[in-house]
N, C-alpha and C. Protein backbone atom coordinates (compact mmCIF):
# COMPACT_ATOMS: atom_id res chain seq x y z
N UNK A 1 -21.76 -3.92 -18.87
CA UNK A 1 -22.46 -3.04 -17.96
C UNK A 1 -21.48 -2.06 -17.30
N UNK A 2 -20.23 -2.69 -16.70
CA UNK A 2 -19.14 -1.68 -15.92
C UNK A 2 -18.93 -0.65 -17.29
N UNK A 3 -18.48 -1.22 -18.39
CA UNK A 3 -17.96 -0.21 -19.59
C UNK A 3 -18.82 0.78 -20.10
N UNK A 4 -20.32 0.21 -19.93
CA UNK A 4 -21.40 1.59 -19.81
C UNK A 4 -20.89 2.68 -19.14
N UNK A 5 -20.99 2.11 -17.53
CA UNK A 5 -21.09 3.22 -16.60
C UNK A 5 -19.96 4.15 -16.95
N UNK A 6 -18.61 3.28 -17.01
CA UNK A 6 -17.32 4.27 -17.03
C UNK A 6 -17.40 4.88 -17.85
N UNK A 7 -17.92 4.65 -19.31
CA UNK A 7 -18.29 5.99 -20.33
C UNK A 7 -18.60 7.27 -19.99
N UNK A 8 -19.47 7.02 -19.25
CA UNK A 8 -20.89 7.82 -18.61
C UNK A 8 -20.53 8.43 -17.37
N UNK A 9 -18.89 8.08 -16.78
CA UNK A 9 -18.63 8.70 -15.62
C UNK A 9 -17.73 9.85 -16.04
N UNK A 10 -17.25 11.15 -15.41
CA UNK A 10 -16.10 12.02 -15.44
C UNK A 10 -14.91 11.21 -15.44
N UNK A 11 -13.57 12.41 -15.75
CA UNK A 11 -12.65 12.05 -15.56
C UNK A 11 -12.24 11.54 -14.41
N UNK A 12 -12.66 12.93 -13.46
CA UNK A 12 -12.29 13.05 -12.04
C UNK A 12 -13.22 12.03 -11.50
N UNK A 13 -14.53 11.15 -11.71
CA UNK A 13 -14.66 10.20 -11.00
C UNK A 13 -14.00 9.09 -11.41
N UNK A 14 -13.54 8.65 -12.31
CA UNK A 14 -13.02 7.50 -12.90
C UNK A 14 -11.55 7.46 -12.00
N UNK A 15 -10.75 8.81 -11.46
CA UNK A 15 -9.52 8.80 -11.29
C UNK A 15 -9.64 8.55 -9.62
N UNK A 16 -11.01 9.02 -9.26
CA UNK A 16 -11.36 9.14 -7.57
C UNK A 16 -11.90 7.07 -7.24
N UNK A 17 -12.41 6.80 -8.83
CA UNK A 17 -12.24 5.19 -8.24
C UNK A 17 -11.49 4.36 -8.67
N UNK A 18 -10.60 5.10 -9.29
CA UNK A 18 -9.00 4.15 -9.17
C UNK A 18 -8.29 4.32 -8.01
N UNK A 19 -8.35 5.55 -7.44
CA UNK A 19 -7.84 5.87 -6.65
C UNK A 19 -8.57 5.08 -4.61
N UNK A 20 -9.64 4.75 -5.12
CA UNK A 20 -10.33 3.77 -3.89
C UNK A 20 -9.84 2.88 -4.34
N UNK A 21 -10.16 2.08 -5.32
CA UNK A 21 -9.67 0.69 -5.86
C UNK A 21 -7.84 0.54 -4.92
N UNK A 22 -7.32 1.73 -5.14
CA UNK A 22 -5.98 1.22 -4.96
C UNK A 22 -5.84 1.53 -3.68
N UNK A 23 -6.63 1.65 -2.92
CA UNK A 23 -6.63 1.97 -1.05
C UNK A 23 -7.31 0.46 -0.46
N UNK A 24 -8.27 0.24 -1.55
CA UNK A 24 -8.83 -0.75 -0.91
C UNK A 24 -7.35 -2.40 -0.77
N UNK A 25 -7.16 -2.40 -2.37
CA UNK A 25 -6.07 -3.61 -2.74
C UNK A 25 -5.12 -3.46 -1.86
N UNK A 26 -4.15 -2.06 -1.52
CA UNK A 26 -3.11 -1.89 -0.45
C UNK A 26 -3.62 -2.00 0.68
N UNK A 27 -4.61 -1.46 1.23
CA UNK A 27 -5.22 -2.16 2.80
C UNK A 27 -5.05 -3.99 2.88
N UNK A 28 -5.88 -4.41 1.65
CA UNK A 28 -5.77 -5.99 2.13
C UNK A 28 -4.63 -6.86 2.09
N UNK A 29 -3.79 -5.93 0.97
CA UNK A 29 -2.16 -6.86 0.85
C UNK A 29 -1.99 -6.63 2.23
N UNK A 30 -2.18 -5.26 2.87
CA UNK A 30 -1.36 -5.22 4.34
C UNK A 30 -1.53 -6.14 5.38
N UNK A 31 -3.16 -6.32 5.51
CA UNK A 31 -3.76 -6.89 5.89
C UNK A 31 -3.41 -8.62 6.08
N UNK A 32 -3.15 -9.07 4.66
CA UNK A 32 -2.63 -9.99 4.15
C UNK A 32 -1.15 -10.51 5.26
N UNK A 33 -0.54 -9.48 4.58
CA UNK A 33 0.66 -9.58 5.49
C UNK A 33 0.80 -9.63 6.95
N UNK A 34 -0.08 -8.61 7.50
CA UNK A 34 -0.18 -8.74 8.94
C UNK A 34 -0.34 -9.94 10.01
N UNK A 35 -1.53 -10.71 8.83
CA UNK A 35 -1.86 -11.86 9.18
C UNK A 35 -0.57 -13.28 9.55
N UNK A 36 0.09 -12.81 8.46
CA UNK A 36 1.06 -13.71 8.50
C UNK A 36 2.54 -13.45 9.33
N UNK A 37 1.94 -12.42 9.76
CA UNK A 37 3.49 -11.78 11.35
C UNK A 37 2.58 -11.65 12.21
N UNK A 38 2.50 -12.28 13.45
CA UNK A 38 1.68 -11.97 14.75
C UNK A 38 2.11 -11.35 15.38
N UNK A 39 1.91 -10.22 16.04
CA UNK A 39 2.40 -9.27 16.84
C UNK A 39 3.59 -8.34 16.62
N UNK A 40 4.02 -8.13 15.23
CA UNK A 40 4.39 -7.11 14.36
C UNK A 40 3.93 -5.83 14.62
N UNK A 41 4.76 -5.01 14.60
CA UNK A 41 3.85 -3.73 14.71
C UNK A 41 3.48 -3.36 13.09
N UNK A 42 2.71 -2.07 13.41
CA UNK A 42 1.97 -1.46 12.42
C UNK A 42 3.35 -1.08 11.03
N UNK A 43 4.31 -0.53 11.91
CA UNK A 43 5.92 0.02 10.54
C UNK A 43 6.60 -1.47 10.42
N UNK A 44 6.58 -2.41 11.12
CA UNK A 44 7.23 -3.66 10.50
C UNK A 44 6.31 -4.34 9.12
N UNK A 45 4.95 -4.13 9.47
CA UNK A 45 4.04 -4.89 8.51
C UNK A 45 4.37 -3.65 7.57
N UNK A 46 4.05 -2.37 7.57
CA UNK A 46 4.09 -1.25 6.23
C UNK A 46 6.01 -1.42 5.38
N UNK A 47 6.87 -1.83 6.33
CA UNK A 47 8.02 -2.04 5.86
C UNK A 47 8.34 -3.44 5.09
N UNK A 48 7.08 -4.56 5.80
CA UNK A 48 7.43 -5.59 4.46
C UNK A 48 7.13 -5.73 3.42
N UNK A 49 5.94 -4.78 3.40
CA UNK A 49 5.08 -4.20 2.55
C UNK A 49 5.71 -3.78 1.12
N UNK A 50 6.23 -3.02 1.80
CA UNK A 50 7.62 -1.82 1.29
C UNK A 50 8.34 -2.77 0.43
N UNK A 51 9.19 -3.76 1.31
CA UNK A 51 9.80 -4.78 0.71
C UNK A 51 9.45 -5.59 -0.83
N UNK A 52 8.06 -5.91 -0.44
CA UNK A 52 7.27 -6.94 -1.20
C UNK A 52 7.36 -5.74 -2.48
N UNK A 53 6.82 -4.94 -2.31
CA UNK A 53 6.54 -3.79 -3.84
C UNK A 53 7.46 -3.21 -4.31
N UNK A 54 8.70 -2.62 -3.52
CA UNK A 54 9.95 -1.97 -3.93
C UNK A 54 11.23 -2.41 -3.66
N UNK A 55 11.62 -3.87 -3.02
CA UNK A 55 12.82 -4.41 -3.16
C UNK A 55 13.07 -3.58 -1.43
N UNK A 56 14.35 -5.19 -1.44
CA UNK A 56 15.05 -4.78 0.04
C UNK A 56 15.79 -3.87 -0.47
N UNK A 57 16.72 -3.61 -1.35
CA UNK A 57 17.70 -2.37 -1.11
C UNK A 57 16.97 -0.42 -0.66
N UNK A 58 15.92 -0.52 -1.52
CA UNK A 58 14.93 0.40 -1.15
C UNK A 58 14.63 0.54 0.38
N UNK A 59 13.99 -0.61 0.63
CA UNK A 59 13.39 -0.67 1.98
C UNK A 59 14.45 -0.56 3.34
N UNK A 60 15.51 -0.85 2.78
CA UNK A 60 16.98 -1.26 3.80
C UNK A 60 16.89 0.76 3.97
N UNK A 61 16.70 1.35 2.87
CA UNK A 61 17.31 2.62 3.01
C UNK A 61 16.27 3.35 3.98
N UNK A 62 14.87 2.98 4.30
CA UNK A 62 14.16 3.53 4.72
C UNK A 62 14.31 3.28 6.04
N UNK A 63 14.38 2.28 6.39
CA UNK A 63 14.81 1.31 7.59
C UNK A 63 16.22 2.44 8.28
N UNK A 64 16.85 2.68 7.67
CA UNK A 64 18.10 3.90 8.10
C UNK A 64 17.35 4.78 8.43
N UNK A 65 16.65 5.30 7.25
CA UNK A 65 15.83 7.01 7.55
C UNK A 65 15.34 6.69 8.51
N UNK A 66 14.35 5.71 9.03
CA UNK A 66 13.61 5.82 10.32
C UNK A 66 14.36 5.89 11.23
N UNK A 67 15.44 4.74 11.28
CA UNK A 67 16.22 5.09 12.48
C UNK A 67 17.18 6.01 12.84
N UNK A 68 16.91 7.00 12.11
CA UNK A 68 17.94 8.19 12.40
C UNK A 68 16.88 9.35 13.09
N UNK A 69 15.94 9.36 12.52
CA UNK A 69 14.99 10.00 12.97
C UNK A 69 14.70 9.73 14.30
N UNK A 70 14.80 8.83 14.61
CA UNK A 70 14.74 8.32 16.18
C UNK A 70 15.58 8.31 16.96
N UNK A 71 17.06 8.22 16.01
CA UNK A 71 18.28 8.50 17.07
C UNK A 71 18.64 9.83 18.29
C-alpha cells in the first residue's frame, strides 16, 4: 500500500517526506536524550546529540566555536 502511494507521489513530495521523517526521528533522539540529562540546557542536549552522530573530536571543535563566540 505505502509503495502504491510513493509511485503515485512527486519527486518534490517524496523529498518534502523524507525530509519530515528526518525532523520528526531527530526531534525524538533529542528528546530521547534530554530525558536522560535533567536540567541540561537546550545546547548541552543538541551538543550530545552532536556527539552521538558525529564523534567527540567534531563536537570538541564546536564546543570551541561556541565558546569563542561568547568570549
Amino acid at each position: 500500500m505505502l509503495d502504491e502511494r510513493a509511485r503515485r507521489m512527486t519527486m518534490a513530495e517524496r523529498l518534502a517526506l523524507a525530509s519530515d521523517l528526518t525532523d520528526f526521528v531527530v526531534a525524538q533522539s533529542r528528546a530521547a536524550i534530554a530525558a536522560t540529562m535533567p536540567g541540561a540546557s537546550e545546547q548541552e542536549v543538541n551538543l550530545r546529540w552532536c556527539e552521538i552522530h558525529y564523534g567527540v573530536e567534531f563536537t570538541d571543535r564546536v564546543r570551541r566555536f561556541l565558546a569563542s563566540r561568547t568570549s
